[in-house]
Protein backbone atom coordinates (compact mmCIF):
# COMPACT_ATOMS: atom_id res chain seq x y z
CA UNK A 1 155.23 0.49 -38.01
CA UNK A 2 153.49 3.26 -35.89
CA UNK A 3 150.16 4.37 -36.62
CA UNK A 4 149.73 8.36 -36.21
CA UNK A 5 148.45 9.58 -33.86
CA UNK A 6 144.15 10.22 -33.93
CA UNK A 7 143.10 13.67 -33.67
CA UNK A 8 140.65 13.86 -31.09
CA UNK A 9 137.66 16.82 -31.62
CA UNK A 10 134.61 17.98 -29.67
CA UNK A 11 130.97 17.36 -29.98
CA UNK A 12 130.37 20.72 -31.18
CA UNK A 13 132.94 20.32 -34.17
CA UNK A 14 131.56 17.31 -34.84
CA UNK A 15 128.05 18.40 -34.98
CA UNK A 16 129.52 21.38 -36.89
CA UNK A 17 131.32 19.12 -39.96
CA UNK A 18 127.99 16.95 -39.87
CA UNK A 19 125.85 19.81 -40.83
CA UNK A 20 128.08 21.45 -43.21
CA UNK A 21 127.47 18.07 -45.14
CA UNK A 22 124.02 18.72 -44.86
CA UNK A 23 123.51 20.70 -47.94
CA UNK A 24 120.06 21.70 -47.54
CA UNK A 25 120.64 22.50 -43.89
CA UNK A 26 123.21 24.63 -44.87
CA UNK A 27 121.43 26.50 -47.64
CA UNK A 28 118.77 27.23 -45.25
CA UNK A 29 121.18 28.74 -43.28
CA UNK A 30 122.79 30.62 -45.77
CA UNK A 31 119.00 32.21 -46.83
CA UNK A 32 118.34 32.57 -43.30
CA UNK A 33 121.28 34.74 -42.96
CA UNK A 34 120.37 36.72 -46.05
CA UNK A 35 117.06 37.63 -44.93
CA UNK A 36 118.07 38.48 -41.05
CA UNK A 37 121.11 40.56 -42.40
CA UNK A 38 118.91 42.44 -45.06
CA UNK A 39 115.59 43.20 -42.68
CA UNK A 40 118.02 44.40 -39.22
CA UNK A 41 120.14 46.68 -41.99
CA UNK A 42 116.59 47.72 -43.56
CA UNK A 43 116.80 51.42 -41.41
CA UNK A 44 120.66 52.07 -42.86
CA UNK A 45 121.04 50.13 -46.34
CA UNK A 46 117.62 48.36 -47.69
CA UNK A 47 115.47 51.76 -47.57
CA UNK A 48 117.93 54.49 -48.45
CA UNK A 49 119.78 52.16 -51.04
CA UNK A 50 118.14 49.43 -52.21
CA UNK A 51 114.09 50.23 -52.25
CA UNK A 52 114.66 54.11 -51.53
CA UNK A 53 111.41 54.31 -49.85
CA UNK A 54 110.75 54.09 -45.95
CA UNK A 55 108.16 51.66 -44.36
CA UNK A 56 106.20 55.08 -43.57
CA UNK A 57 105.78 57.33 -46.28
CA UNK A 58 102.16 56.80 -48.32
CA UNK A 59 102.18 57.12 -52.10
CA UNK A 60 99.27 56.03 -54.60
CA UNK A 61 96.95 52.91 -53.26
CA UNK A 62 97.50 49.77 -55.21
CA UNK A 63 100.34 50.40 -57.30
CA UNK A 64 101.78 47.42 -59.14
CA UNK A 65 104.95 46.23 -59.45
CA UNK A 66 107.44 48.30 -61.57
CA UNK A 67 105.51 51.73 -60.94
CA UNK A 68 107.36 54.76 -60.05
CA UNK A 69 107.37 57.85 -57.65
CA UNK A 70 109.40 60.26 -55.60
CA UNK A 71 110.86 58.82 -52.53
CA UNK A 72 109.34 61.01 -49.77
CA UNK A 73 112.32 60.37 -47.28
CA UNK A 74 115.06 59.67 -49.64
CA UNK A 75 114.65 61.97 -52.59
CA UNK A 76 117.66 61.88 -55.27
CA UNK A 77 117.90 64.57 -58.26
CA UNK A 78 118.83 63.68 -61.84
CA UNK A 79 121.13 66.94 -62.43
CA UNK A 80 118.84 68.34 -65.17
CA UNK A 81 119.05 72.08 -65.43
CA UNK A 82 116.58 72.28 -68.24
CA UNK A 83 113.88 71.58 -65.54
CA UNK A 84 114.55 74.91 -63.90
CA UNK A 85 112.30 76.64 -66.26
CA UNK A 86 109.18 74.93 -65.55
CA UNK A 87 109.33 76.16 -61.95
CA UNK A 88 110.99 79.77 -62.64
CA UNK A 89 107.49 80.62 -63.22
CA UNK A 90 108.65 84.63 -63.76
CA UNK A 91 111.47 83.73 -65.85
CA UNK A 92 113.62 85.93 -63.65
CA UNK A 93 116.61 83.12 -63.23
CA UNK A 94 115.98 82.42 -59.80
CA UNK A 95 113.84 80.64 -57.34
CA UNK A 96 112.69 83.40 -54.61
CA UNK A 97 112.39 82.37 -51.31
CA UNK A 98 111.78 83.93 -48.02
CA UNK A 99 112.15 82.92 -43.83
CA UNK A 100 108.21 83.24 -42.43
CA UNK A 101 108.49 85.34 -38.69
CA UNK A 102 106.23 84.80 -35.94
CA UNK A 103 104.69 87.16 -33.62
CA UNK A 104 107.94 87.43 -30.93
CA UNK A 105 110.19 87.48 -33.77
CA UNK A 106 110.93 83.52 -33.97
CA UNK A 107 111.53 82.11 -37.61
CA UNK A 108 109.08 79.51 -38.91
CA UNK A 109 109.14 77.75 -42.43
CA UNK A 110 110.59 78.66 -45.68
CA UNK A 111 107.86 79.90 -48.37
CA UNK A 112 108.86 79.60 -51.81
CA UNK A 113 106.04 81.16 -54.02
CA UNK A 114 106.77 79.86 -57.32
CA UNK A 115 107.73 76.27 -55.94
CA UNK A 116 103.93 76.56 -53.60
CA UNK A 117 101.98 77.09 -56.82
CA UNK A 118 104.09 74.37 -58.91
CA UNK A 119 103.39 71.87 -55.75
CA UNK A 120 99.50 72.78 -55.93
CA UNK A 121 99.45 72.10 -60.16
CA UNK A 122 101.25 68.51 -58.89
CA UNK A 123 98.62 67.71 -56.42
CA UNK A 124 95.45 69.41 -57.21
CA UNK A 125 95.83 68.69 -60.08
CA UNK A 126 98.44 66.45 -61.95
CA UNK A 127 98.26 63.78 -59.42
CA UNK A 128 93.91 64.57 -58.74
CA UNK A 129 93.04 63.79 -62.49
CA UNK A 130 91.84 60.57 -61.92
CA UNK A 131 89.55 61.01 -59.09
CA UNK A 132 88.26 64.49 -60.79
CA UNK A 133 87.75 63.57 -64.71
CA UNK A 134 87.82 59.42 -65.30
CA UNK A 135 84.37 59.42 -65.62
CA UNK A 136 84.12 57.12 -68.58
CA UNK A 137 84.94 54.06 -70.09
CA UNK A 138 87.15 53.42 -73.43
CA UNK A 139 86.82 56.49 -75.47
CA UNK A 140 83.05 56.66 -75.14
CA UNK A 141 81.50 60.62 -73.76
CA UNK A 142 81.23 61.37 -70.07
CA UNK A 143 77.65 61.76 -69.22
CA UNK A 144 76.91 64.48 -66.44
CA UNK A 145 75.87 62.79 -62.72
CA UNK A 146 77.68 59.47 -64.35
CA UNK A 147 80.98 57.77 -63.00
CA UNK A 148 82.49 54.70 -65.16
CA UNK A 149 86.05 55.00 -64.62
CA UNK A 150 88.35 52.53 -66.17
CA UNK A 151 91.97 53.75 -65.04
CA UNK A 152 92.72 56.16 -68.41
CA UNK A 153 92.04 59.85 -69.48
CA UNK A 154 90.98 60.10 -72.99
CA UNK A 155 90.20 63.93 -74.60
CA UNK A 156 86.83 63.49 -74.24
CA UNK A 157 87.36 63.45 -70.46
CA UNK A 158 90.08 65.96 -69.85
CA UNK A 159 89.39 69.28 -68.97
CA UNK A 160 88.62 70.95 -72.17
CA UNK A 161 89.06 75.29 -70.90
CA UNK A 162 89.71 76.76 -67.36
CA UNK A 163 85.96 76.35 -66.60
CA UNK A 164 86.62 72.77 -66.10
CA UNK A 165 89.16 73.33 -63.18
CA UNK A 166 89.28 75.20 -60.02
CA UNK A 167 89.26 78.86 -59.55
CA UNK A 168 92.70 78.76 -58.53
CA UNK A 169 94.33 76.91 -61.27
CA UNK A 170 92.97 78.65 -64.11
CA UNK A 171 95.50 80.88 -65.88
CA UNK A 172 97.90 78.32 -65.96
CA UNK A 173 97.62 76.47 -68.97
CA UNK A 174 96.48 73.28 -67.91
CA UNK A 175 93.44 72.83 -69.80
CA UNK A 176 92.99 72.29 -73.44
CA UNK A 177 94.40 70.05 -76.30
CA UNK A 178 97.79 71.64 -75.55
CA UNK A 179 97.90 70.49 -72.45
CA UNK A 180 97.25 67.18 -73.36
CA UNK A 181 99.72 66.64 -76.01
CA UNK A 182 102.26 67.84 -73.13
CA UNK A 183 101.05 65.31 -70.73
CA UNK A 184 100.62 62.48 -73.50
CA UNK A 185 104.12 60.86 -72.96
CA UNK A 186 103.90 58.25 -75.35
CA UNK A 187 101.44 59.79 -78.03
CA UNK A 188 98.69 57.06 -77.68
CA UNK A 189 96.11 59.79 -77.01
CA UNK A 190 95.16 58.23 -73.13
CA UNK A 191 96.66 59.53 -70.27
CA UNK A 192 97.63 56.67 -67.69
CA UNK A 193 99.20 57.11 -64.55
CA UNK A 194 102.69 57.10 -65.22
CA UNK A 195 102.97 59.28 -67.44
CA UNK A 196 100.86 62.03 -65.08
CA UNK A 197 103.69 60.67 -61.99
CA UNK A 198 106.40 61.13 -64.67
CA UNK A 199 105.42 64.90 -65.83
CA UNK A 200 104.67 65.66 -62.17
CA UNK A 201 107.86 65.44 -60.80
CA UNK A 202 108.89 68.27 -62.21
CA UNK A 203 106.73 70.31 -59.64
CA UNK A 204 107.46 67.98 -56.44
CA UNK A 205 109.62 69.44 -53.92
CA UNK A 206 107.95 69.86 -50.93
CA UNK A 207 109.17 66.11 -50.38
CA UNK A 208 112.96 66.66 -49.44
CA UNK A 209 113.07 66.01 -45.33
CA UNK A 210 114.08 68.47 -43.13
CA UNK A 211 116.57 68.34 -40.56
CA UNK A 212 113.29 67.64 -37.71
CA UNK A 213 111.61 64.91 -40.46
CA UNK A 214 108.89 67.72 -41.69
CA UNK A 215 107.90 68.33 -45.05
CA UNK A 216 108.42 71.41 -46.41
CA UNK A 217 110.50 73.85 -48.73
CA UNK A 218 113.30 73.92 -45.98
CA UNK A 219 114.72 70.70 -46.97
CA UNK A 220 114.84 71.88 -50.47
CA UNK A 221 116.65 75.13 -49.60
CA UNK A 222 119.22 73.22 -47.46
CA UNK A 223 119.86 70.82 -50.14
CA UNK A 224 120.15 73.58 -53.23
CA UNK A 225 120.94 77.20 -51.72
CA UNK A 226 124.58 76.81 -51.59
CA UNK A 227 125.35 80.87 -50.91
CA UNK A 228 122.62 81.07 -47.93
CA UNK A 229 120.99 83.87 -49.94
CA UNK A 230 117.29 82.19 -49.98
CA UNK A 231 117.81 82.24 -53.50
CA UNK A 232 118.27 79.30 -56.05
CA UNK A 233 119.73 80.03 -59.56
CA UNK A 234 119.90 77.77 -62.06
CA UNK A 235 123.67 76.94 -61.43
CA UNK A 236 122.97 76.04 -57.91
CA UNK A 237 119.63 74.06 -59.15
CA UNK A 238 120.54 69.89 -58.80
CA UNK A 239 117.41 68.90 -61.24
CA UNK A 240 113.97 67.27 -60.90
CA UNK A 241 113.39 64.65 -58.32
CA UNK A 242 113.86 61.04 -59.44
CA UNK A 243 111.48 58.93 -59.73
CA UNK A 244 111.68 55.31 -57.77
CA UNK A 245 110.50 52.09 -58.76
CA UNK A 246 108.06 50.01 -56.36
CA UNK A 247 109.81 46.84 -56.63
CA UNK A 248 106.67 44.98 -55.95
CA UNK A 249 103.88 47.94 -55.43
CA UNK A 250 102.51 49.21 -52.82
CA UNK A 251 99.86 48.48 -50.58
CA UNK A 252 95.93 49.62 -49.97
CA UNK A 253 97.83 52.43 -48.24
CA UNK A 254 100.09 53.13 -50.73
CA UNK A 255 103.47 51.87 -48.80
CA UNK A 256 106.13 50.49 -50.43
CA UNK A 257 105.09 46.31 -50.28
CA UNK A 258 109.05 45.39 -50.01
CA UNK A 259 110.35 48.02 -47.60
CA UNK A 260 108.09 46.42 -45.67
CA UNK A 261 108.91 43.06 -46.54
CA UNK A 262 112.48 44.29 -44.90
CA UNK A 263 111.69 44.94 -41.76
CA UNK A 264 108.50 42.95 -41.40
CA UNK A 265 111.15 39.98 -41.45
CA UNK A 266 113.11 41.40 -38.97
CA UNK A 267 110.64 42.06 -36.14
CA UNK A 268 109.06 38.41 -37.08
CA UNK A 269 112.63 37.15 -36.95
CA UNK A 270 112.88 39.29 -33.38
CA UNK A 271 109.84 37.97 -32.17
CA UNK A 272 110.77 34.45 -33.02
CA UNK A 273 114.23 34.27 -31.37
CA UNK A 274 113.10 36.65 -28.67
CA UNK A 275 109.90 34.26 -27.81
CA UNK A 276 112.11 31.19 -27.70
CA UNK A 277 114.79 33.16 -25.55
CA UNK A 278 112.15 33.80 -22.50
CA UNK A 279 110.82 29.92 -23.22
CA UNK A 280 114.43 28.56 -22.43
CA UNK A 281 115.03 30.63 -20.01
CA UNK A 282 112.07 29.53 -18.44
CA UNK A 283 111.85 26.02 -19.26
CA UNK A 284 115.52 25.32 -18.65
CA UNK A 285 115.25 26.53 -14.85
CA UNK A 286 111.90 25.05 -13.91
CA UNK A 287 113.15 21.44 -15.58
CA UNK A 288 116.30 21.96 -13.71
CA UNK A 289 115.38 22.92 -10.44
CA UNK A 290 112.48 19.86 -10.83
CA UNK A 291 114.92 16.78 -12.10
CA UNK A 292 117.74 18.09 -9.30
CA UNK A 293 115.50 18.09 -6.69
CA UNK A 294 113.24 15.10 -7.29
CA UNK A 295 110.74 13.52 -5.13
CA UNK A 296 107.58 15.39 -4.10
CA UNK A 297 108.92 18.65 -5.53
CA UNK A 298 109.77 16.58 -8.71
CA UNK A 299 106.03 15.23 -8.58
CA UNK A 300 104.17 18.60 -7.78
CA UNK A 301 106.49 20.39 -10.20
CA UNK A 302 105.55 18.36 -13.38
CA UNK A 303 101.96 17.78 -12.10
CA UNK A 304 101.48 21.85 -12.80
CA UNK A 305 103.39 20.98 -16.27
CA UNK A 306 100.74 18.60 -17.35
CA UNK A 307 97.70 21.02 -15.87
CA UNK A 308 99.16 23.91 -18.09
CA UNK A 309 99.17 21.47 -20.88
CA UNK A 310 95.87 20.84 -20.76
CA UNK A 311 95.00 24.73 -20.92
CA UNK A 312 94.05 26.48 -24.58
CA UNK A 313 97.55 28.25 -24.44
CA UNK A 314 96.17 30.77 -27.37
CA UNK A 315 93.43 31.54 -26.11
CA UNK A 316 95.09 32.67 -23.10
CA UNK A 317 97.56 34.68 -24.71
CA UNK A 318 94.67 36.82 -26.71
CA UNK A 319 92.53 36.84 -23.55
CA UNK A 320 95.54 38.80 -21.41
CA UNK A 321 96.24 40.60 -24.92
CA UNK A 322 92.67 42.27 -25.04
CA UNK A 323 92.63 42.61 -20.97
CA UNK A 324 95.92 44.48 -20.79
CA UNK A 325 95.24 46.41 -23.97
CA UNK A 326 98.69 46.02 -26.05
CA UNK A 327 97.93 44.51 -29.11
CA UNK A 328 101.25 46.48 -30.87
CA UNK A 329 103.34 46.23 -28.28
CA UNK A 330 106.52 44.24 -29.60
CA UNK A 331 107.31 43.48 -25.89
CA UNK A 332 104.01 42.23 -24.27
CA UNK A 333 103.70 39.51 -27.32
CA UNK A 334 107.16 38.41 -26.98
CA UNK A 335 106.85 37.48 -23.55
CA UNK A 336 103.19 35.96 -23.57
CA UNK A 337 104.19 33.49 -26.92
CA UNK A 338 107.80 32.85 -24.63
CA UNK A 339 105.77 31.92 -21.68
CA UNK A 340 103.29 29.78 -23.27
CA UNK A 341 105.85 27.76 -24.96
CA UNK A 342 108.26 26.49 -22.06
CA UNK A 343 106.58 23.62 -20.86
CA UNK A 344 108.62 21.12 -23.61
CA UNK A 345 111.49 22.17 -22.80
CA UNK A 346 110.81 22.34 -19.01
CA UNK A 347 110.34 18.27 -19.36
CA UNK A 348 112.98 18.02 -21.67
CA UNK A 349 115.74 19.45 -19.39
CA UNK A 350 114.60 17.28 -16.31
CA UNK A 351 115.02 14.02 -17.94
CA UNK A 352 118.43 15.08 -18.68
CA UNK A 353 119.05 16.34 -15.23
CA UNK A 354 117.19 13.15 -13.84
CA UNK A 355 120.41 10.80 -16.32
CA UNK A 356 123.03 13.11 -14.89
CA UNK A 357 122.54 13.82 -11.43
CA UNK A 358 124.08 10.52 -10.41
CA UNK A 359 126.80 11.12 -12.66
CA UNK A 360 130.56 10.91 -11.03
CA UNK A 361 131.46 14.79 -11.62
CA UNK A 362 127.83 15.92 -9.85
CA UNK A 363 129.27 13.63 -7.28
CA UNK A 364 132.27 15.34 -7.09
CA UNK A 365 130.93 18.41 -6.38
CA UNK A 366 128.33 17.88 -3.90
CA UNK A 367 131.82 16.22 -1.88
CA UNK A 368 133.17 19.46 -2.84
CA UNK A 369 130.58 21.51 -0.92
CA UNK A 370 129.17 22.65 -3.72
CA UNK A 371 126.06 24.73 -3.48
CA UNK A 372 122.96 23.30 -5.20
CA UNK A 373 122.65 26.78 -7.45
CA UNK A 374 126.22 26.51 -8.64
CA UNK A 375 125.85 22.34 -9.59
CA UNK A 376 122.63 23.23 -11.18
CA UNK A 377 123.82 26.50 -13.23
CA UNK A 378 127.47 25.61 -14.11
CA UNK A 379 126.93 21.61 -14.60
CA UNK A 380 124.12 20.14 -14.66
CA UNK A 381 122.65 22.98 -17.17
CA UNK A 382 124.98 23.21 -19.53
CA UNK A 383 125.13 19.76 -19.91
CA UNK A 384 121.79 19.33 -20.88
CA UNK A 385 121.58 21.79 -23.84
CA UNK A 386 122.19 19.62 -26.70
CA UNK A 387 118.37 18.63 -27.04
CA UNK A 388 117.46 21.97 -25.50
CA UNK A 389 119.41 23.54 -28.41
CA UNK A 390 117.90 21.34 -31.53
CA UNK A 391 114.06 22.19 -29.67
CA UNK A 392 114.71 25.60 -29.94
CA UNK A 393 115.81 25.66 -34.07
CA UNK A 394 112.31 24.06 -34.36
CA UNK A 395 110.70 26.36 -31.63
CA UNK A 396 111.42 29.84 -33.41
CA UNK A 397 108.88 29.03 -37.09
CA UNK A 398 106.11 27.75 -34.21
CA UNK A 399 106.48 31.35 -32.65
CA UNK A 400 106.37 32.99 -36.21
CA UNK A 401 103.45 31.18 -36.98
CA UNK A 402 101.49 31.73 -33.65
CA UNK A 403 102.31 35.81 -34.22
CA UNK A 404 100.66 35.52 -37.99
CA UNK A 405 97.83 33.80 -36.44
CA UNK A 406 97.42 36.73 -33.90
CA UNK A 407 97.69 39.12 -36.41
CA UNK A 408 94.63 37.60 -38.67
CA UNK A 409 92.75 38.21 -35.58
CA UNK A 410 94.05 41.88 -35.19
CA UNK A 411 96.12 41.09 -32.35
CA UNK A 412 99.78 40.64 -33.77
CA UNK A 413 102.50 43.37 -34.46
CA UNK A 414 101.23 46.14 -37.33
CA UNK A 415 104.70 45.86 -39.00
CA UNK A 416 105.12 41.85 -39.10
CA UNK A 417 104.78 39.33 -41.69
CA UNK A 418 101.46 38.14 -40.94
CA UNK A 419 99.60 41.89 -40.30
CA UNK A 420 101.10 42.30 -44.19
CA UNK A 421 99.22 39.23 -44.72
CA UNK A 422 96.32 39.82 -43.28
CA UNK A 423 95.95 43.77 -44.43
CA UNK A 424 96.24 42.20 -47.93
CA UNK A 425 93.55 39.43 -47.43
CA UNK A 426 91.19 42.23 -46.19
CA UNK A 427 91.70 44.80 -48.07
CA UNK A 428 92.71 44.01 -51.76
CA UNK A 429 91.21 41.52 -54.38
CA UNK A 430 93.58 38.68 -54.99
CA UNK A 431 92.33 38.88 -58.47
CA UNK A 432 93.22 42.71 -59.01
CA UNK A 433 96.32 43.30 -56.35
CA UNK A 434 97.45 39.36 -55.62
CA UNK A 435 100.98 41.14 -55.10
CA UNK A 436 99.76 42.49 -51.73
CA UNK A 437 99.14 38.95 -50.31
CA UNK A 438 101.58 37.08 -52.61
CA UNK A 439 104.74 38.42 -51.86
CA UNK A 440 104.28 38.47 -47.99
CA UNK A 441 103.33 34.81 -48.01
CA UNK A 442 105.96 34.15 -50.11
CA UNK A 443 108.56 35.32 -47.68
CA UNK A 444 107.06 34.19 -44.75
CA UNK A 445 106.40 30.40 -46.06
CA UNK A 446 110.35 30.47 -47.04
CA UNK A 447 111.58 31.57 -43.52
CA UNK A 448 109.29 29.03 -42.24
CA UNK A 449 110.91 26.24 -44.89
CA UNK A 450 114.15 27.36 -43.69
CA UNK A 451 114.06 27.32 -40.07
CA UNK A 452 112.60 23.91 -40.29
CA UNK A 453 115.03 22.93 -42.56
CA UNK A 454 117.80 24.20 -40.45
CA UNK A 455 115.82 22.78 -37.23
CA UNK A 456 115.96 19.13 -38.95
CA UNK A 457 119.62 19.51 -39.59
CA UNK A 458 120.23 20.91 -36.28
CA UNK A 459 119.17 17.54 -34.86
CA UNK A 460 120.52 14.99 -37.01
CA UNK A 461 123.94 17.03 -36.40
CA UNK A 462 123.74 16.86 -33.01
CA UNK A 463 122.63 12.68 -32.82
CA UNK A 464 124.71 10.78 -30.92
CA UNK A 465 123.96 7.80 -32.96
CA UNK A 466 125.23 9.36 -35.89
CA UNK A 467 128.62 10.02 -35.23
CA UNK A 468 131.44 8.80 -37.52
CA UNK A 469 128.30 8.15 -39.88
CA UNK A 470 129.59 11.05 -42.13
């Protein structure tokens, strides 16, 4: 009886079917994936689909998860004609609106009268209510020269005639117990935020971008005047701007706290993989070069290794940081955290050159004629990558953690992980806002998890010892 032939397979497949056993390995990989696929889409899927806001536009501070507002960069419409009334201020059935001319004859912005004055009543004062009027707590009186605000507009407070409000939105209706019935969404008699965001969008549409990224009312004619007439009736009117939820709030500068959470991941993620790139690439030629050559160049070579080891690396890296001056420059900290992180792998790579220099196919090619660059680059290198690769899965959460240390000390990238971080330790309570500090943690402690984890499967899968052990 014959026995079947064995299949043979490669290191790499074996190391492969090993870590697809490794469940945990794998899931890390799998929320790894997630996270890297979801922050380098962020510009074309997670802002204009998913959150709807960009990492730019400002909103209300402190907002808390769930609250609402007009996306500034991607503004949708809910296709409610009644609306068109409340900004057809004359009742005439259209919107007028009219190309500004400078001096030369050159066209400038689009003015739209009645939509100006409805965007002043949003700002001035719709969305200005609280900072003018909550000057009292509960339901108690508002004393003159006295500021208690507790987050809520009762009658007493609200503007009672057109004496209360400026000169130039008096006339309008805004005052009064009419006006507050109108405003009172729910019919609880307090006005809260919402519901002043929610009656204000009816006014807002100064927000749709233009072809150049300005604000303006040339957006909104581009979007609605479908006949090129400057005019908008109410058959070419698309409705009110929508109003957006802040998945998880926004920040002390009223951002959206997970559009940046998209691509705060991916420039950590950059950073991290970019950092250990310039390490390798460093390490791997200096170890090289080093075991190959051996002797005094071997000697003098890892003498400098252990030197630098001795050396604070950080406090190098925020010394040349604050010399050269480019503490948000994605490029200078990539390069200082790669260079200060090579020495491992430098002394890593020679030991493996110093087992396989003597090895029959180096031989070979030396009897070949083979040049010392090509034995190193195409033989000897590749050769020695295994542990090279597994230091590197554990390399790229060190370099995301040195980054979030930097940025605590107002030295790291204004967009990453940690800067979220450490804005939201500064600048917000973790009693009142804990979602500004929470949810950047939280993402930033899981990539960590799962790099490691990955890292730690990474090298079991690639242990010699264990072969055929799974």
């Amino acid at each position: 009886m014959t026995t079947p032939p064995t299949t043979g397979t490669s290191l790499g497949k074996d190391a492969w079917r090993r870590l697809k056993a490794n469940r945990l390995a794998m899931a890390s990989l799998i929320v790894i994936g997630l996270i890297a696929v979801l922050g380098y889409t962020a510009p074309i899927i997670g802002s204009p689909l998913i959150t709807h806001f960009s990492p730019t536009e400002q909103h209300q501070r402190n907002m808390p998860p769930g609250a609402r507002d007009i996306s500034d960069e991607y503004p949708t419409y809910d296709g409610d004609s009644r609306a068109f009334a409340i900004i057809d201020l004359d009742g005439d059935g259209v919107i007028k609106c009219k190309r500004t001319t400078f001096a030369g004859g050159a066209e400038g912005p689009v003015d739209c009268p009645e939509l100006a004055l409805a965007e002043k009543v949003a700002k001035d004062f719709l969305l200005a209510i609280f900072a003018n009027f909550d000057r009292a707590t509960g339901d108690a009186e508002p004393v003159a020269g006295k500021r208690d605000a507790d987050g809520a507009i009762t009658f007493r407070e609200f503007p009672k005639d057109d004496l209360d409000l400026p000169k130039d939105l008096r006339g309008l209706g805004l005052a009064g117990p009419d006006s507050f019935r109108r405003l009172d969404l729910d019919g609880d008699n307090v006005l809260l935020p919402w519901e002043l965001i929610e009656s204000s969008r009816y006014l807002r549409y100064s927000t749709v971008p233009t072809g150049g990224g300005q604000r303006g009312f040339d957006g909104f004619v581009a979007k609605f005047d479908t006949n090129l007439d400057l005019q908008i009736s109410k058959s070419e009117y698309r409705g009110a701007p929508e109003l957006r939820s802040f998945l998880l709030g926004t920040d002390y500068n009223g951002r959206d706290i997970m559009t940046r959470l998209l691509f705060g991941a991916r420039l950590s993620i950059t950073i991290g993989l970019l950092s250990t790139l310039v390490s390798l690439l460093i390490g791997v030629l200096y170890g090289a070069i080093s075991g190959y050559v051996g002797g005094r160049v071997d000697n003098l070579m890892m003498r400098v290794v252990d030197i630098l080891y001795g050396l604070p690396f950080m406090f190098l890296v925020i010394l040349i940081m604050v010399v050269v001056d480019k503490r948000d420059d994605a490029v200078t900290v990539f390069i200082l955290l790669g260079c200060v992180q090579w020495l491992t792998t430098a002394r890593v790579v020679r030991g493996q050159v110093l087992s396989l220099k003597r090895r029959e196919f180096i031989e070979a090619q030396r009897a070949l004629g083979a040049r010392n660059r090509t034995i190193i680059l195409r033989h000897l290198v590749p050769n020695a990558l295994g542990p090279v690769i597994v230091y590197a899965t554990l390399l790229v959460p060190a370099v995301i953690i040195e980054e979030a240390f930097l940025s605590f000390l107002g030295l790291g990238l204004s967009d990453s992980l940690g800067k979220m971080i450490s804005e939201g330790a500064s600048t917000a309570s973790l009693a009142s806002y804990q979602w500004q500090i929470v949810f950047p943690g939280l993402l930033l402690a899981l990539t960590l998890f799962c790099l490691n984890f990955l890292g730690d499967g990474v090298r079991d899968a690639m242990d010699p010892q264990l072969r055929g052990k799974r």
